[in-house]
Protein backbone atom coordinates (compact mmCIF):
# COMPACT_ATOMS: atom_id res chain seq x y z
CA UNK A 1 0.00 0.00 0.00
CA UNK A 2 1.19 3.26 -0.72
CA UNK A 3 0.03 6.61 0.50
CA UNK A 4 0.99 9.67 -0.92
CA UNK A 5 0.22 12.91 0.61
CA UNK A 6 -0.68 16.24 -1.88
CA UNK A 7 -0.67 19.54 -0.13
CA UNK A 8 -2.94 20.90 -3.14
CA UNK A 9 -5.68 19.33 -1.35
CA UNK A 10 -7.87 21.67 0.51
CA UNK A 11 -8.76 18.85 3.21
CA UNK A 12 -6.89 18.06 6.60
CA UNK A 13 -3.88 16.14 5.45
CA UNK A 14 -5.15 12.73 7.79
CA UNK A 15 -8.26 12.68 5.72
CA UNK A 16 -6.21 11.96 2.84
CA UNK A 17 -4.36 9.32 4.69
CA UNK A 18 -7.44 7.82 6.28
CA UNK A 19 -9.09 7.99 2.66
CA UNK A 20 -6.36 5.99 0.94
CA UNK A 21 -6.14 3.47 3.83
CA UNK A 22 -9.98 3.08 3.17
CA UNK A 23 -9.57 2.67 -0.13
CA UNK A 24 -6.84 0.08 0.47
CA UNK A 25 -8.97 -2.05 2.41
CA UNK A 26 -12.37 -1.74 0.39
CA UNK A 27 -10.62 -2.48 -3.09
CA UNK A 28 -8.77 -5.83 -0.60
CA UNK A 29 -5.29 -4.83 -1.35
CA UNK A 30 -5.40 -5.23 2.41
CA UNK A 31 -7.38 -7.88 3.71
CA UNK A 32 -8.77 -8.44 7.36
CA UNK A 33 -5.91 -9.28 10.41
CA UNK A 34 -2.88 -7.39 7.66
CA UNK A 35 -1.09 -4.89 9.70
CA UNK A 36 -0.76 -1.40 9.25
CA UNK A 37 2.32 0.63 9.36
CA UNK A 38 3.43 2.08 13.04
CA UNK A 39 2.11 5.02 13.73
CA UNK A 40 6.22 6.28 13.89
CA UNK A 41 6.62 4.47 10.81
CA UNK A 42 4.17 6.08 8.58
CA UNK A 43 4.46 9.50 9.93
CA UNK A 44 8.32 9.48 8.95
CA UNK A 45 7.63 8.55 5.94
CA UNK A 46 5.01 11.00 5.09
CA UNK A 47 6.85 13.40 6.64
CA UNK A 48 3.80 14.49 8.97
CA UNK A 49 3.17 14.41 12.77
CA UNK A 50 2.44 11.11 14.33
CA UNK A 51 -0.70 13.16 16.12
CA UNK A 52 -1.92 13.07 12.02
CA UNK A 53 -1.97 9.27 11.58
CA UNK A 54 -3.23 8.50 15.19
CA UNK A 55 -6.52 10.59 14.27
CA UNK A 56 -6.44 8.64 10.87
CA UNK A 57 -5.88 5.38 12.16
CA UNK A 58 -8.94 6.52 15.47
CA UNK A 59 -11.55 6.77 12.94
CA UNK A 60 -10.79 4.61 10.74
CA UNK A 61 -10.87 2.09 14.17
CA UNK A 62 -14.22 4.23 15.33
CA UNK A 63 -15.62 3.01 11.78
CA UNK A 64 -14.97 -0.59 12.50
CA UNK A 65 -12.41 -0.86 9.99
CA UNK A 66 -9.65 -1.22 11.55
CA UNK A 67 -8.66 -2.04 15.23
CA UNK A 68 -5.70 -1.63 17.83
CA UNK A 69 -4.12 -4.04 19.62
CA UNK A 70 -2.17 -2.81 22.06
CA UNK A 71 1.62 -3.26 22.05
CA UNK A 72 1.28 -5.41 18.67
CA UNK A 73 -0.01 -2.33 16.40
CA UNK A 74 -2.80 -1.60 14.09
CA UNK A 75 -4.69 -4.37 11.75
CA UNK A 76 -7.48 -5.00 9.44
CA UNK A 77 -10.40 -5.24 11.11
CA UNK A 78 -11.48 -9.20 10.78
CA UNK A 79 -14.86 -7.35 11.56
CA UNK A 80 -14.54 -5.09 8.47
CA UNK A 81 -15.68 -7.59 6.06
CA UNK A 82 -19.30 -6.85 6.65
CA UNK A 83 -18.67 -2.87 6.82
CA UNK A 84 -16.88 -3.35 3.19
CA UNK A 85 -19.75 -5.49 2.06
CA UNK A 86 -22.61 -2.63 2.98
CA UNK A 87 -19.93 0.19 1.45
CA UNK A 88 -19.97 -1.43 -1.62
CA UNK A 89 -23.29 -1.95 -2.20
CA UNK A 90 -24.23 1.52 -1.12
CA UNK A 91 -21.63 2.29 -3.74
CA UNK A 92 -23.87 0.32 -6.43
CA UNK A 93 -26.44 1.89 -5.34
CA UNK A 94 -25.68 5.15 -5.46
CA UNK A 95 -24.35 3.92 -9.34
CA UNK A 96 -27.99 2.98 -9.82
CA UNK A 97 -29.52 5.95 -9.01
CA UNK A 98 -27.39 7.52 -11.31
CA UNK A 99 -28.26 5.63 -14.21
CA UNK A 100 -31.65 5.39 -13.22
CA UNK A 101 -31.89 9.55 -13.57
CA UNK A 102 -29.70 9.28 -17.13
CA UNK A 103 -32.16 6.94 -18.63
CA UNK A 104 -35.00 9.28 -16.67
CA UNK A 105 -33.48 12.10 -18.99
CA UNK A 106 -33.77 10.23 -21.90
CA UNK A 107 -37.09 9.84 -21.68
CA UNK A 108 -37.08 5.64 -20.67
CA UNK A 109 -39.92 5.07 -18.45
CA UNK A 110 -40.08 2.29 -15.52
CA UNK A 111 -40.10 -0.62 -17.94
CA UNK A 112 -38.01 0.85 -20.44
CA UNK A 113 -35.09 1.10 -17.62
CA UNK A 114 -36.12 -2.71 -16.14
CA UNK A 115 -35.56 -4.07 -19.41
CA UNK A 116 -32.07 -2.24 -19.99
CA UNK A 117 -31.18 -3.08 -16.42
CA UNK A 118 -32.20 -7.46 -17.33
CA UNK A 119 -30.04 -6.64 -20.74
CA UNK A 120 -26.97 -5.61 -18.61
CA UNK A 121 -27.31 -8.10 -16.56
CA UNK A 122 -27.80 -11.17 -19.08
CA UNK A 123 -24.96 -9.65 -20.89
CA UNK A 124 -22.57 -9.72 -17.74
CA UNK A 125 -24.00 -13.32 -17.55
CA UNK A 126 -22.55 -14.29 -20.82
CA UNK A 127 -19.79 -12.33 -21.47
């Protein structure tokens, strides 16, 4: 995993650490019990305060994503699998609702989207 850190972004800099971390663990390039760099660690690299990654890491943990063991560090939540399940579909959904107000703009009418929506889907099937 690697985080990079802009300061073009108009945002707290641990909200861009805590957003890539997130982003890390809902696309699984880390997966439930992998550990997280050290607080120390990560905050050298960065360059940034180690107060920046302990509010990253704290809610990140207060989300149920992650969690600290004490004197071993910070992991995947084994927890977060559920949380990462309900993230993604809200994603899809939100990707729905989307399309659903495209096809709205085209004129396509309840049936007119079901059918396009049973045409994606049987061609996902197959191909």
């Amino acid at each position: 995993m690697k985080i990079v850190v802009s300061n073009n972004y108009d945002g707290p800099i641990y909200e861009q650490i805590k957003s890539q971390i997130l982003q890390a663990i809902l696309s699984r390039e880390l997966m439930p019990g992998d550990i997280l760099p050290s607080l120390r660690s990560l905050a050298r690299d960065l360059k940034v305060g180690v107060l920046t990654i302990n509010r990253a890491y704290t809610e990140l943990e207060s989300e149920g994503y992650i969690e600290n063991i004490q004197g071993k560090g910070c992991f995947v939540a084994q927890s977060s699998e559920e949380l990462i399940r309900n993230h993604l579909i809200g994603e899809a959904r939100a990707m729905f609702a989307d399309a659903i107000r495209e096809a709205r703009k085209a004129g396509a009418g309840d049936s007119q989207i079901t059918d396009l929506f049973k045409q994606c889907m049987e061609e996902k099937i197959n191909g």
